[in-house]
C-alpha atoms as a PDB file:
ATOM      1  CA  UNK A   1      12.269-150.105 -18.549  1.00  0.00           C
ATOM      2  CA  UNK A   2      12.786-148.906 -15.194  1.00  0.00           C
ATOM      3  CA  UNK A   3      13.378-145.290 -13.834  1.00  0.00           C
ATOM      4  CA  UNK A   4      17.364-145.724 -13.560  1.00  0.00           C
ATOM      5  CA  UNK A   5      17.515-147.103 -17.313  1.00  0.00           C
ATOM      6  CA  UNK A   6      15.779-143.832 -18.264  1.00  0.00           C
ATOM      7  CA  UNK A   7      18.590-141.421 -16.196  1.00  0.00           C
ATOM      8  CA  UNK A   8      20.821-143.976 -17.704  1.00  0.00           C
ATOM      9  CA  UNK A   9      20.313-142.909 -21.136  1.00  0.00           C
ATOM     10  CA  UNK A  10      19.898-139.271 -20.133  1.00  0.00           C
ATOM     11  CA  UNK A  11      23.164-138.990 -18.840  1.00  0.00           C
ATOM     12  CA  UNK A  12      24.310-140.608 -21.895  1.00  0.00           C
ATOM     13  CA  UNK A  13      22.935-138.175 -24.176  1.00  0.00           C
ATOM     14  CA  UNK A  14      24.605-135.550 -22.204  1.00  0.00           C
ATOM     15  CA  UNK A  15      27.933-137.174 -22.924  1.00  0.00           C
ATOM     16  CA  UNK A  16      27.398-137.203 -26.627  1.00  0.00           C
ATOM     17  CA  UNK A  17      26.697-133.787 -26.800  1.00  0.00           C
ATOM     18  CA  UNK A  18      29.499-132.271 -24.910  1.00  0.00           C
ATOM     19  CA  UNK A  19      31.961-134.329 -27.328  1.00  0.00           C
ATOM     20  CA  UNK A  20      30.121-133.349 -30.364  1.00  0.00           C
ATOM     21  CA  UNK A  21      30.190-130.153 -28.648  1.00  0.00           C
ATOM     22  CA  UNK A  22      34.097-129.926 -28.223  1.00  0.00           C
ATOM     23  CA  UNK A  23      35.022-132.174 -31.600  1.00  0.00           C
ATOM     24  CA  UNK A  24      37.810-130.461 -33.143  1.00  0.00           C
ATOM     25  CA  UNK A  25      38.302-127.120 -31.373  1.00  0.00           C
ATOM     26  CA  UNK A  26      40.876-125.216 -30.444  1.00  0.00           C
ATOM     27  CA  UNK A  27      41.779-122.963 -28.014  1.00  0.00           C
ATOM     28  CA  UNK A  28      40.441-119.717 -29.905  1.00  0.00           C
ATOM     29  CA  UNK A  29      37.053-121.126 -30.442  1.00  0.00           C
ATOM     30  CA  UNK A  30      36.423-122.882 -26.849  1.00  0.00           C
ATOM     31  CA  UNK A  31      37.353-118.975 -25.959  1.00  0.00           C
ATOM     32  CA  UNK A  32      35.019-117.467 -28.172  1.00  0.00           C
ATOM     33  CA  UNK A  33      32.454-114.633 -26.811  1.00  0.00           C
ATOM     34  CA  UNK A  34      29.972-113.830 -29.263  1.00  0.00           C
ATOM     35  CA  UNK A  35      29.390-111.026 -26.939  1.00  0.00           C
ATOM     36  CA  UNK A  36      31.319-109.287 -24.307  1.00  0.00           C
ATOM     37  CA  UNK A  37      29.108-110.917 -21.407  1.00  0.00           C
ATOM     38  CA  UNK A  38      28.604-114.132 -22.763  1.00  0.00           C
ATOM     39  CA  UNK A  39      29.772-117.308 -21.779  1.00  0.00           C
ATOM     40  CA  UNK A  40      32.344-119.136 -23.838  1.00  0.00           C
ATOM     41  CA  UNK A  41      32.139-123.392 -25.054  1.00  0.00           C
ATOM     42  CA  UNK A  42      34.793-123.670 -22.493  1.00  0.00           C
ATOM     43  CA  UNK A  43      32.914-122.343 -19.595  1.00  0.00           C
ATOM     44  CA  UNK A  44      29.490-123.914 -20.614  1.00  0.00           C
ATOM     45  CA  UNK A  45      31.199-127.491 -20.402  1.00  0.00           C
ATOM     46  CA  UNK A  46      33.294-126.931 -17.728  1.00  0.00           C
ATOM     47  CA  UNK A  47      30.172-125.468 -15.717  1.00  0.00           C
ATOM     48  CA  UNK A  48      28.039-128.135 -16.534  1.00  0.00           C
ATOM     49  CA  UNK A  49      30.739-130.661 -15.694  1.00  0.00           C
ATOM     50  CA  UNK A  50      31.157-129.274 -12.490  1.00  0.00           C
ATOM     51  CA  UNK A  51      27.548-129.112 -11.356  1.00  0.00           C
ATOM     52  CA  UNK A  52      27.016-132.623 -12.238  1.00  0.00           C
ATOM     53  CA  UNK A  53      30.110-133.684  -9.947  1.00  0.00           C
ATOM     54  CA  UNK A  54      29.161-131.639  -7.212  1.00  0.00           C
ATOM     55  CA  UNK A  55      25.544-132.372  -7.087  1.00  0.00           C
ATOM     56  CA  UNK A  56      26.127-136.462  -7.703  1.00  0.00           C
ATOM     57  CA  UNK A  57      28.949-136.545  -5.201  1.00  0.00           C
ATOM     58  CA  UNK A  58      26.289-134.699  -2.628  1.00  0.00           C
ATOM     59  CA  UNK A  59      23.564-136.657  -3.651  1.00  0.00           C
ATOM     60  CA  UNK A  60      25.088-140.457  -3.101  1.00  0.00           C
ATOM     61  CA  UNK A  61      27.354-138.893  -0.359  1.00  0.00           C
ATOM     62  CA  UNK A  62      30.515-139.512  -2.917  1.00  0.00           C
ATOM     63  CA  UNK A  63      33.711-137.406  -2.859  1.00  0.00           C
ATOM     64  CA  UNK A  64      33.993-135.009  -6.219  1.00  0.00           C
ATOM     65  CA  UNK A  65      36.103-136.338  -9.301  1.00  0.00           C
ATOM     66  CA  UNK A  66      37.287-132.464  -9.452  1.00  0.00           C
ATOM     67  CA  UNK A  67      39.059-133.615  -6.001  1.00  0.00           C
ATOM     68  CA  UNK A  68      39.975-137.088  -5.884  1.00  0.00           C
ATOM     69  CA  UNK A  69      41.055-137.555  -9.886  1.00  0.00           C
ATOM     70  CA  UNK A  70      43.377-133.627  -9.455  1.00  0.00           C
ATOM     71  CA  UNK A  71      41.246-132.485 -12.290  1.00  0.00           C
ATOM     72  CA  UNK A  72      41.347-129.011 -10.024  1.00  0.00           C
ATOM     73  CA  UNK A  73      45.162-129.405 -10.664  1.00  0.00           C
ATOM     74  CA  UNK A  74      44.630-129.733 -14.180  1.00  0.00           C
ATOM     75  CA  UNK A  75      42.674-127.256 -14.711  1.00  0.00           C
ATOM     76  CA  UNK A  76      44.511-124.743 -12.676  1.00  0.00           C
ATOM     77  CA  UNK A  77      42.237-121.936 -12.461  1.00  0.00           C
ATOM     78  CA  UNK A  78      42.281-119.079 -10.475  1.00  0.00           C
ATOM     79  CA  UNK A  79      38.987-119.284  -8.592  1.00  0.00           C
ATOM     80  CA  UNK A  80      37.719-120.962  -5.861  1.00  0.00           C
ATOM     81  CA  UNK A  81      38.859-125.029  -4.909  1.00  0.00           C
ATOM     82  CA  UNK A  82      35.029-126.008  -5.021  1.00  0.00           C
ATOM     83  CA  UNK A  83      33.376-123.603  -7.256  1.00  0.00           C
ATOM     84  CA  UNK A  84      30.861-124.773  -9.984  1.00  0.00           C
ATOM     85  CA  UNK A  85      30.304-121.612 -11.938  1.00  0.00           C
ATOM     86  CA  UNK A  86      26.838-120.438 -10.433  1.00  0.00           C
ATOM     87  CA  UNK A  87      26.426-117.115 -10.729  1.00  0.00           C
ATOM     88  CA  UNK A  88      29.749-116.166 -12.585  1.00  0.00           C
ATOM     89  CA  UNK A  89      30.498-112.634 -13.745  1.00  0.00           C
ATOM     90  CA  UNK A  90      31.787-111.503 -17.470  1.00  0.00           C
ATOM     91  CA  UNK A  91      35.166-111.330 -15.222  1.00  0.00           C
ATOM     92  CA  UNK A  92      34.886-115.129 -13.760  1.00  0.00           C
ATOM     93  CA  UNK A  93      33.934-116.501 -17.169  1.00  0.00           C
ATOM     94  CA  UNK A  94      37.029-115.592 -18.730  1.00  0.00           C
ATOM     95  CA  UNK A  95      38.956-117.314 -16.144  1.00  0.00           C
ATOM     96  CA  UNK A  96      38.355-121.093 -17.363  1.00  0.00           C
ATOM     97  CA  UNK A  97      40.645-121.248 -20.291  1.00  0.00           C
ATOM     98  CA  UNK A  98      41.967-124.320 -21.414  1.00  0.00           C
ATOM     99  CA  UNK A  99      44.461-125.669 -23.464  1.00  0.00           C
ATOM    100  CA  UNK A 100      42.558-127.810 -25.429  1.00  0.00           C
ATOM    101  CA  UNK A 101      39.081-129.396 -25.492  1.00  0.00           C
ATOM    102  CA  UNK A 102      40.791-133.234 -24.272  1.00  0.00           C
ATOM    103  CA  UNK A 103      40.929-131.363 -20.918  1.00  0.00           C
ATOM    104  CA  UNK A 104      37.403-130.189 -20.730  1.00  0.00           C
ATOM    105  CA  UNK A 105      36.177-134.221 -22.435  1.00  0.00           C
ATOM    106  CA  UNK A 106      38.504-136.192 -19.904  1.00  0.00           C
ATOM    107  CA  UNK A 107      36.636-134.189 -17.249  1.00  0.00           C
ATOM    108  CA  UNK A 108      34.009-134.641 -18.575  1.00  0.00           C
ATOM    109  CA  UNK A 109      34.125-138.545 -19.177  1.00  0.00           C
ATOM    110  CA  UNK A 110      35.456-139.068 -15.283  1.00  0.00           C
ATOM    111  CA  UNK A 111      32.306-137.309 -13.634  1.00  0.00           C
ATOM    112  CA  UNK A 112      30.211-139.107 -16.840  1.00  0.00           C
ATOM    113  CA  UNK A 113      31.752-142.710 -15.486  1.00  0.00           C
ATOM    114  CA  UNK A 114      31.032-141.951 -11.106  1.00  0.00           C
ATOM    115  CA  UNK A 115      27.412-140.926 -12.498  1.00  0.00           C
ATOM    116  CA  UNK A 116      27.303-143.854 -14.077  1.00  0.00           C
ATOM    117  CA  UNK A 117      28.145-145.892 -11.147  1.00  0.00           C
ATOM    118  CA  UNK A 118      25.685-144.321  -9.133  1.00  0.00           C
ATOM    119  CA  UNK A 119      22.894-144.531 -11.226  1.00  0.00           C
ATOM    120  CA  UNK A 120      23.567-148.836 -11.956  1.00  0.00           C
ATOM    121  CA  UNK A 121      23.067-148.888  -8.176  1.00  0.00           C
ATOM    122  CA  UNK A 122      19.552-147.137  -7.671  1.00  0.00           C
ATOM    123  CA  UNK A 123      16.404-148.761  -6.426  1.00  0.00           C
ATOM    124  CA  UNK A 124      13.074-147.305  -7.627  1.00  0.00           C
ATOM    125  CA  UNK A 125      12.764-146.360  -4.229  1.00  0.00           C
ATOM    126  CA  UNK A 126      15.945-144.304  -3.290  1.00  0.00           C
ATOM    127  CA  UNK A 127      14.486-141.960  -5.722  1.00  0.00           C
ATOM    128  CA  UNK A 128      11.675-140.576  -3.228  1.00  0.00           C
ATOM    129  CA  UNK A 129      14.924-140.463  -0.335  1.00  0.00           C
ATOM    130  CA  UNK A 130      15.520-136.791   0.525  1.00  0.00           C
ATOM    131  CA  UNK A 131      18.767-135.309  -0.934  1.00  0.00           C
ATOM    132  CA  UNK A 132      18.504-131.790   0.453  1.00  0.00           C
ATOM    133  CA  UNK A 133      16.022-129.850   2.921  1.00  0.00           C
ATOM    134  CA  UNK A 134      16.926-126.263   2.292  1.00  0.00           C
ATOM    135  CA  UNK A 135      13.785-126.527  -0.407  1.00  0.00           C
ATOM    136  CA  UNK A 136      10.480-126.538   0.452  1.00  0.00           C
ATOM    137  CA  UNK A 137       9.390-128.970  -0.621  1.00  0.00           C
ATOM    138  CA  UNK A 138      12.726-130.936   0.372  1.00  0.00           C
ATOM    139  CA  UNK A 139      14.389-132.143  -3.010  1.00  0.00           C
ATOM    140  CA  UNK A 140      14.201-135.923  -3.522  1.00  0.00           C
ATOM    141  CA  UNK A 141      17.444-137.621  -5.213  1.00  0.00           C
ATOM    142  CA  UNK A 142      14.793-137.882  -8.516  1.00  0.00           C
ATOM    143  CA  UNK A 143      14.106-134.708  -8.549  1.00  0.00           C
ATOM    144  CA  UNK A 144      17.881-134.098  -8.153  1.00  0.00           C
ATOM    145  CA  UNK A 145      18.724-136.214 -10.843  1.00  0.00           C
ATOM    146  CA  UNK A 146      16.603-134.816 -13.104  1.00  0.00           C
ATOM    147  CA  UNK A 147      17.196-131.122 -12.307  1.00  0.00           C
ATOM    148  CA  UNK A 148      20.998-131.967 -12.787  1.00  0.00           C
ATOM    149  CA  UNK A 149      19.667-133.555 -16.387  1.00  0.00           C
ATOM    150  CA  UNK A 150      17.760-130.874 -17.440  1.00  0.00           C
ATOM    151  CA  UNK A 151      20.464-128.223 -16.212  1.00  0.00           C
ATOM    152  CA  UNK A 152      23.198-130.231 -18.039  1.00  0.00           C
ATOM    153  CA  UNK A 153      21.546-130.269 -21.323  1.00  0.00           C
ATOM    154  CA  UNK A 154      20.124-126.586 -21.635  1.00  0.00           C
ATOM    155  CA  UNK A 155      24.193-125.937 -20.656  1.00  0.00           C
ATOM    156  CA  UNK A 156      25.368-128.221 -23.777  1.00  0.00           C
ATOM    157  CA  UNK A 157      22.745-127.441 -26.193  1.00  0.00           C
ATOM    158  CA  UNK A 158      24.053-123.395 -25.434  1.00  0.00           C
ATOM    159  CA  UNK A 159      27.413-124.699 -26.336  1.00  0.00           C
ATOM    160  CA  UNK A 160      26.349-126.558 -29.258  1.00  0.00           C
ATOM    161  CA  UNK A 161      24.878-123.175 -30.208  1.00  0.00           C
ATOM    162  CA  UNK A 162      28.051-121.075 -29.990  1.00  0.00           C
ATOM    163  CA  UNK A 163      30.007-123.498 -31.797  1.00  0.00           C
ATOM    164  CA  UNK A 164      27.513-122.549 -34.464  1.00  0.00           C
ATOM    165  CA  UNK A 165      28.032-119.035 -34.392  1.00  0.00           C
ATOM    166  CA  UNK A 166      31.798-119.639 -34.013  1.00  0.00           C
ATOM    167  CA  UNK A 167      31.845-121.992 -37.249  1.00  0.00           C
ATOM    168  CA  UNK A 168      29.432-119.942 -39.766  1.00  0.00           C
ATOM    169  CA  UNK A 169      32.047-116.991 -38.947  1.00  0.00           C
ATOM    170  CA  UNK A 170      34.624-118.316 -39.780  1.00  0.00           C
ATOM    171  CA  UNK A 171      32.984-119.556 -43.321  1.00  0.00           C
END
């Protein structure tokens, strides 16, 4: 199996989640705060959606699906045109609402299909190419790659929790 097979699948388990993630919500529980400063199903997908577009677009020098596919438009939120979510307040949080979940999965599914693409294309050695020097040591694209992995997952797996919390109270 080689390296891209491997980010292959990892990206693909990161697509299962956020749908089993989102399956069947509405707007009240993709909104839900199980505390006043934490961050909602919504925002964890949406977050995690938008780091992985950013970071792939910058990595394989690609434009962002946010951009070119008017998901931006979609979405219509009030904060900045190119922001991913990093370091959000309570206040900034509350800001991505959606209508329904199909928003947040068709997102979701368009950054899921450009990572995709880039990841069919990789040679075992573009992974040691240098993706960004502000980091010493300078980030490779497989460190990127896997940073973006790891981030997305932690980010889905806290959504999968909250939909837990937001299910058992409504039993």
């Amino acid at each position: 199996m080689h390296a891209k097979d491997v980010l292959i699948d990892g990206y693909g388990r990161i697509r299962e989640e956020v749908h089993a993630a989102l399956d069947g919500l509405g707007p009240d529980e993709l909104h839900y705060r199980p505390a006043p400063r934490a961050n909602t199903i919504a925002w964890l997908v949406w977050h995690l959606t938008r780091v992985q577009d950013d970071h792939i677009a910058g990595a394989f020098d690609l434009d962002q699906v946010w951009l070119t596919q008017d998901w931006e438009k979609r979405f219509g939120l009030d904060l900045p045109r190119l922001d991913t979510g990093y370091g959000h307040s309570p206040a900034q949080v509350a800001k991505v609402r959606v209508a329904s979940a199909d928003l947040l999965t068709g997102y979701y599914d368009a950054v899921h299909e450009q990572t995709l693409a880039a990841l069919r294309g990789l040679a075992a050695k573009d992974l040691e190419r240098v993706v960004d020097e502000r980091w010493d040591p300078p980030v490779t694209l497989g460190v990127r790659l896997v940073s973006v992995l790891s981030d997305d997952l932690q980010h889905v797996g806290q959504a999968a929790y909250v939909r837990g919390l937001v299910q058992s109270a409504d039993a």
